[in-house]
N, C-alpha and C. Protein backbone atom coordinates (compact mmCIF):
# COMPACT_ATOMS: atom_id res chain seq x y z
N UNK A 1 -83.72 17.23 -15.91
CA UNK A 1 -83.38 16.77 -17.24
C UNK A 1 -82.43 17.79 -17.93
N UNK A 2 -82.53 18.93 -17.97
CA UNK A 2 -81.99 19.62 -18.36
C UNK A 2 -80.79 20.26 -18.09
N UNK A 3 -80.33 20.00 -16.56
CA UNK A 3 -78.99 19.61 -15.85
C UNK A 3 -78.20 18.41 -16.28
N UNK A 4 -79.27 17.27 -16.58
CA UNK A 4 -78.49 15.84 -17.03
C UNK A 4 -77.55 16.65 -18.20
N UNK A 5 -78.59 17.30 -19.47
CA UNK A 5 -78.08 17.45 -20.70
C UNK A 5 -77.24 18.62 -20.29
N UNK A 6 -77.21 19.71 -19.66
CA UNK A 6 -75.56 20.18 -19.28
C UNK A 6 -74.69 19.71 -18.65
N UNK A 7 -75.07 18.97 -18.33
CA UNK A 7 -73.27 17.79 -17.58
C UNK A 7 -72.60 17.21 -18.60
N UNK A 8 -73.68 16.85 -19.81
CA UNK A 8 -73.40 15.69 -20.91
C UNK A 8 -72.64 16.77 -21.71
N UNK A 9 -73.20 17.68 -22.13
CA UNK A 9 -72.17 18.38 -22.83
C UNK A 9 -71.43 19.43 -22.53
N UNK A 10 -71.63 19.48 -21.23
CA UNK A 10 -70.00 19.46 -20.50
C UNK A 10 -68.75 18.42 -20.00
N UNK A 11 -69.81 17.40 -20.62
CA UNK A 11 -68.48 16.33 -20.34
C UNK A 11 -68.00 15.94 -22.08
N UNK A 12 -69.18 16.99 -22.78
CA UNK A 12 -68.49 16.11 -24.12
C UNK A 12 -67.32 17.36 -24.25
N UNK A 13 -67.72 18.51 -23.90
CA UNK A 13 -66.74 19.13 -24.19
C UNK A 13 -64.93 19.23 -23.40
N UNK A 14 -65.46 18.68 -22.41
CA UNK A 14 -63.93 18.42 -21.97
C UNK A 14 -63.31 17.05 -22.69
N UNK A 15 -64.35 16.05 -22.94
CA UNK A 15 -63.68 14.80 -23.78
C UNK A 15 -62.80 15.31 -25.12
N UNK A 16 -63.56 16.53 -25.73
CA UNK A 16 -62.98 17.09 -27.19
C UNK A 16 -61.86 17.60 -26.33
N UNK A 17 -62.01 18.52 -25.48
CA UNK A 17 -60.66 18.96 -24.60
C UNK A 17 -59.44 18.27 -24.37
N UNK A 18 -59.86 17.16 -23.80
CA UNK A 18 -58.70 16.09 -23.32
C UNK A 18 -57.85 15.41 -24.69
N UNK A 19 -58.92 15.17 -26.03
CA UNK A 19 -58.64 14.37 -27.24
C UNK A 19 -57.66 15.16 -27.86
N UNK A 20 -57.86 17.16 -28.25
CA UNK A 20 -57.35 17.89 -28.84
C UNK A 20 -55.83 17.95 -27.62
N UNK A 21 -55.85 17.94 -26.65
CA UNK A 21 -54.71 18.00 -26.03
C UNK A 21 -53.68 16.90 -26.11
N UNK A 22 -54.44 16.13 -26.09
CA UNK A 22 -53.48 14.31 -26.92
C UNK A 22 -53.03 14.69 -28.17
N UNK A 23 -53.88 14.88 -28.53
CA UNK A 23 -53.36 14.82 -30.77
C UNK A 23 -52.40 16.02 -30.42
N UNK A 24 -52.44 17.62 -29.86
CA UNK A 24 -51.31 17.99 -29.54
C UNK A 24 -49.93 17.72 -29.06
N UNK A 25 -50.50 17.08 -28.11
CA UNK A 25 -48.74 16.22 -27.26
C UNK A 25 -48.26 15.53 -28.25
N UNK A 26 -49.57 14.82 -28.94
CA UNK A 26 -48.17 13.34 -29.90
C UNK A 26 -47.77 14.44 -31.25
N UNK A 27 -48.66 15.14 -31.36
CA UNK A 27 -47.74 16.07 -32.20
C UNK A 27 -46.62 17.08 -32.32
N UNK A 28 -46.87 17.42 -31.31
CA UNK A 28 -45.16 18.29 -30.61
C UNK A 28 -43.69 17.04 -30.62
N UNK A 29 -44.56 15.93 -29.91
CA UNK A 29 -43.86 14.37 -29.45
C UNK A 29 -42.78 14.37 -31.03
N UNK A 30 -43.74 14.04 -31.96
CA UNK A 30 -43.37 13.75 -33.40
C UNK A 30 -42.38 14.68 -33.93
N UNK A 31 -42.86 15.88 -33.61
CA UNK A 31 -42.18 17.07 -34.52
C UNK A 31 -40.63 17.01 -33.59
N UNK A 32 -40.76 17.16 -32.26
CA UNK A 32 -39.22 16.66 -31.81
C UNK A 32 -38.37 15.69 -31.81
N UNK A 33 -39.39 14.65 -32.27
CA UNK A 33 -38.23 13.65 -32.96
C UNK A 33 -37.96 13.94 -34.12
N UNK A 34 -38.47 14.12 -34.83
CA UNK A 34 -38.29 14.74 -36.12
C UNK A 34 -36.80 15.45 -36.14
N UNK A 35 -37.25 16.93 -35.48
CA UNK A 35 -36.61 17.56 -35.32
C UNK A 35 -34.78 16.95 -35.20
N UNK A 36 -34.96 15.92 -33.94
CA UNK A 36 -33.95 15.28 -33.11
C UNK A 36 -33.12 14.55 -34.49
N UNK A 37 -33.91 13.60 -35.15
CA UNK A 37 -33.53 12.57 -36.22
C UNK A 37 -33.16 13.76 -37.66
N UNK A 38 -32.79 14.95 -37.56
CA UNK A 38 -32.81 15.98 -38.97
C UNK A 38 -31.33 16.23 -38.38
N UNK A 39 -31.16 16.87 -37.38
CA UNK A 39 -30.46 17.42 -36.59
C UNK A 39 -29.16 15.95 -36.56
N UNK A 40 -29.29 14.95 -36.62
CA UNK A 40 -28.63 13.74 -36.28
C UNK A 40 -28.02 14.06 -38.01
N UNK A 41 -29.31 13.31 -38.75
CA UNK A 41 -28.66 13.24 -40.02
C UNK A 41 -27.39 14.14 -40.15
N UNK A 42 -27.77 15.65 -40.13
CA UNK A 42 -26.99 16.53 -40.84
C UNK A 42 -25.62 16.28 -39.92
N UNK A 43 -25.75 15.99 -38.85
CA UNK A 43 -24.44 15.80 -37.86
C UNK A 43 -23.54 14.82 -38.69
N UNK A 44 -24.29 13.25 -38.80
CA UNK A 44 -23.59 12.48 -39.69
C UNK A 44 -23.06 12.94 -40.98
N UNK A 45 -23.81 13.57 -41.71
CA UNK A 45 -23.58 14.57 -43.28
C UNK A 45 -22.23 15.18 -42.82
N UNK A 46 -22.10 16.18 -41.84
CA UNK A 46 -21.27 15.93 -41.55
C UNK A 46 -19.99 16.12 -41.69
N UNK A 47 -20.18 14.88 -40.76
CA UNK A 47 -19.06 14.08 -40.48
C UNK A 47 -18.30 13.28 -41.70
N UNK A 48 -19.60 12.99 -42.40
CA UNK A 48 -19.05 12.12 -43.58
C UNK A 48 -18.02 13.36 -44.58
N UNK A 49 -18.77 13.93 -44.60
CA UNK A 49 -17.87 15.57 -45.72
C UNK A 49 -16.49 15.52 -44.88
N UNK A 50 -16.45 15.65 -43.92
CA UNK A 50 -15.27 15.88 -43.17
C UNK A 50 -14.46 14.16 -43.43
N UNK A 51 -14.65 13.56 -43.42
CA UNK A 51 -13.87 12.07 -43.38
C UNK A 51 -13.54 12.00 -44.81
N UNK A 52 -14.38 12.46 -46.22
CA UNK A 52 -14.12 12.40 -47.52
C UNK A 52 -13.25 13.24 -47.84
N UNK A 53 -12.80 14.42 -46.80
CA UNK A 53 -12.14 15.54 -47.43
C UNK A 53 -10.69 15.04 -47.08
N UNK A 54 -10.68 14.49 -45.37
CA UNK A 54 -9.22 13.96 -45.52
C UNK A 54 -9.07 12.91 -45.75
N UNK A 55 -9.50 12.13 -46.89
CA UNK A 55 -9.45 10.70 -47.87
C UNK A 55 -8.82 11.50 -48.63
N UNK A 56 -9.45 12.36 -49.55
CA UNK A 56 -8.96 13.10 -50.64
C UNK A 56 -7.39 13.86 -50.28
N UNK A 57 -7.18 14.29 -49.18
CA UNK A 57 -6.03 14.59 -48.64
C UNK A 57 -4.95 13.63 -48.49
N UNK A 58 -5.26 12.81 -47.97
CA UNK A 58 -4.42 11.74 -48.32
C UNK A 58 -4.18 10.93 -49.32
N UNK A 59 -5.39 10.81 -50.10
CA UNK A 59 -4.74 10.24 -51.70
C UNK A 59 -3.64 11.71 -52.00
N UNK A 60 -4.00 12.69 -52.23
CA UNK A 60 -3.17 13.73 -52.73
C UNK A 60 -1.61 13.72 -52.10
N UNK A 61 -1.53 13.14 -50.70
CA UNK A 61 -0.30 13.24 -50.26
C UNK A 61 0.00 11.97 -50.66
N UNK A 62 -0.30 10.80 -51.23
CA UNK A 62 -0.05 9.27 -51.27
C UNK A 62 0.45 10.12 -53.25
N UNK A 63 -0.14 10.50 -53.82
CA UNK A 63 0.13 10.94 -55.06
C UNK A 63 1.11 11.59 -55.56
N UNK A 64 1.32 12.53 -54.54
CA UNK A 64 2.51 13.78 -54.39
C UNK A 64 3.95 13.01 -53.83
N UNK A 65 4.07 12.13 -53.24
CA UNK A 65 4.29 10.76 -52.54
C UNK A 65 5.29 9.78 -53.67
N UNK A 66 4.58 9.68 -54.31
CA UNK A 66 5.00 8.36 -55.02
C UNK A 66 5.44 8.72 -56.49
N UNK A 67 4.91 10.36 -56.57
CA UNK A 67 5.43 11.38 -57.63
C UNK A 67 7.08 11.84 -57.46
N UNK A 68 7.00 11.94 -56.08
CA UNK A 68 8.59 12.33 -55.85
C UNK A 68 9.09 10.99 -55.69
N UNK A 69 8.99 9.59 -55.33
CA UNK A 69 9.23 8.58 -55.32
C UNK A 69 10.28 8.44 -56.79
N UNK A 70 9.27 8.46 -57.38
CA UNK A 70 9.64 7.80 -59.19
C UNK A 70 10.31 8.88 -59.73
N UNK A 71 10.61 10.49 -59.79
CA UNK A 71 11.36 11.09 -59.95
C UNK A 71 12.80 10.56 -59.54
N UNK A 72 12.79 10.75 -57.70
CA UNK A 72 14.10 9.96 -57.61
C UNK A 72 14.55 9.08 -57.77
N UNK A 73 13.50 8.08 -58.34
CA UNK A 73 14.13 6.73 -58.71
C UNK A 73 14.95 7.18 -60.32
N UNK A 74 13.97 7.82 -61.17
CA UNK A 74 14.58 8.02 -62.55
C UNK A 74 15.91 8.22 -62.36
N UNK A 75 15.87 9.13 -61.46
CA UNK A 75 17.05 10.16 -61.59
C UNK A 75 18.13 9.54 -61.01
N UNK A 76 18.37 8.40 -60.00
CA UNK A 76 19.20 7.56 -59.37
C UNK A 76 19.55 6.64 -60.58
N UNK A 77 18.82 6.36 -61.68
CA UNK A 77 19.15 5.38 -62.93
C UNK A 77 19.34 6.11 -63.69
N UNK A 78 19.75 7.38 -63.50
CA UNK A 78 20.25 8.32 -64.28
C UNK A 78 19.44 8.34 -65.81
N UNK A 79 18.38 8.42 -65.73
CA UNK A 79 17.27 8.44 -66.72
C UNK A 79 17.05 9.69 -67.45
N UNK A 80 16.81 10.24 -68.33
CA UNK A 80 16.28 11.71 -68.86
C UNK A 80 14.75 11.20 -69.28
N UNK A 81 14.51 12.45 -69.13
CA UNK A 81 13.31 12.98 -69.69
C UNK A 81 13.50 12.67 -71.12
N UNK A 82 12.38 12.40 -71.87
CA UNK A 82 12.18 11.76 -73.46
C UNK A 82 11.42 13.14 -73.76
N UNK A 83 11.57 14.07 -74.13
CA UNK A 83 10.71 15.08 -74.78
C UNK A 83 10.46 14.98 -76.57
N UNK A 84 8.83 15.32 -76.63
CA UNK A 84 8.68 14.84 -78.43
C UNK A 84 9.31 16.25 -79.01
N UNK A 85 9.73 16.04 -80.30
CA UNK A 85 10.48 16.86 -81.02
C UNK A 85 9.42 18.58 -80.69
N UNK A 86 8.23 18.59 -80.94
CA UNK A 86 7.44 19.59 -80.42
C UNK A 86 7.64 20.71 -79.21
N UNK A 87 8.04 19.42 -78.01
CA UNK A 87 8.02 19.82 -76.78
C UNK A 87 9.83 20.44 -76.45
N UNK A 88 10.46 19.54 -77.28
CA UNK A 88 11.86 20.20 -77.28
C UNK A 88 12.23 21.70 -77.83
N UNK A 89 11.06 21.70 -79.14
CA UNK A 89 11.28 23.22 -79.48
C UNK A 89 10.50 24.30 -78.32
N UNK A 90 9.66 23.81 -77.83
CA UNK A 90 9.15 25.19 -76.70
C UNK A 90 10.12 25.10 -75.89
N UNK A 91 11.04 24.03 -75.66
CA UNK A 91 11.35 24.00 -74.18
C UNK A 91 12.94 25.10 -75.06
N UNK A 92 13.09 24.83 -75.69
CA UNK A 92 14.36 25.80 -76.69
C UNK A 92 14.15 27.06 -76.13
N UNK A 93 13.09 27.36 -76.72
CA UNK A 93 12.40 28.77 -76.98
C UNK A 93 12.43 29.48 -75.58
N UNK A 94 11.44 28.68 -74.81
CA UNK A 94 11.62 29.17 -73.42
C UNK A 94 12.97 29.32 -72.48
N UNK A 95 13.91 28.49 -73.08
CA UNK A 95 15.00 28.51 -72.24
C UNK A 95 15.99 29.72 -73.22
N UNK A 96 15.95 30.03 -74.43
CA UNK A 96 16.71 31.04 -74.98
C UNK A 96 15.61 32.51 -74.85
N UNK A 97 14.48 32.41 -74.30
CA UNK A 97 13.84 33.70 -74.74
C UNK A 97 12.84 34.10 -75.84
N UNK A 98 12.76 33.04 -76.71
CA UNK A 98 11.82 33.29 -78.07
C UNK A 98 10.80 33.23 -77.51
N UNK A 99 10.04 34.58 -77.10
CA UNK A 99 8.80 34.57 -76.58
C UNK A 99 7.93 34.24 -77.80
N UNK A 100 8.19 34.90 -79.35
CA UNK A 100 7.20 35.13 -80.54
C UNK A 100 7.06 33.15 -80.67
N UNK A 101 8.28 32.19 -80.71
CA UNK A 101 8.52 31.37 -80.98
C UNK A 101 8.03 30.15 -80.11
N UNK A 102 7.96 30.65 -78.68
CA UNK A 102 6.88 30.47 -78.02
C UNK A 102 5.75 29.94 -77.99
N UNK A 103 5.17 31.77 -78.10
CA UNK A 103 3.68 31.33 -78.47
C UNK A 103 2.97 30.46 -79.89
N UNK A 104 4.44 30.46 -80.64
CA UNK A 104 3.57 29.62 -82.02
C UNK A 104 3.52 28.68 -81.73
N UNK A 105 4.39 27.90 -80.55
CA UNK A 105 4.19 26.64 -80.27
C UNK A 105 3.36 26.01 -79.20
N UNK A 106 2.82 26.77 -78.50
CA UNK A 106 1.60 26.96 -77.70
C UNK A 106 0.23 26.73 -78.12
């Protein structure tokens, strides 16, 4: 009898054995997907930063673009610049030197 009851809980203790070694595996299992699916995201993250930066690069060259566009168009229709009476006196100032005259208009 007392052999029965050490087999029994030697078999319960390898059953806790075998159970704690399962809940281990699926937990390592988990944590490397985990791991796998973090590691993905940030790859996509990214990628996306990198694809938004040369969007933004290219609006800037589509901008810079269509900036020199309409310059040379003005300037082929022989167009001037409209400056407000304000902007004509700095642009005075700056082009003769009135630094004092300048800054008041600054």
């Amino acid at each position: 009898q007392e052999m029965d009851e050490a087999k029994k809980r030697e078999q319960a203790q390898m059953n806790i054995i075998a159970r704690l070694k399962k809940e281990q595996s699926e937990r390592e299992k988990r944590e490397k997907e985990f791991k796998s699916a973090a590691e993905e995201a940030a790859a996509e993250r990214k990628a996306a930063e990198e694809a938004l930066e040369e969007m933004k690069r290219q609006m800037d060259d589509l901008r810079e673009a269509r900036a020199t566009r309409e310059v040379k168009e003005a300037v082929a229709a022989g167009s001037k610049v409209q400056l407000k009476p304000h902007e004509q006196q700095a642009f005075s100032a700056a082009r003769h030197g009135r630094e004092a005259e300048l800054d008041k208009l600054l």
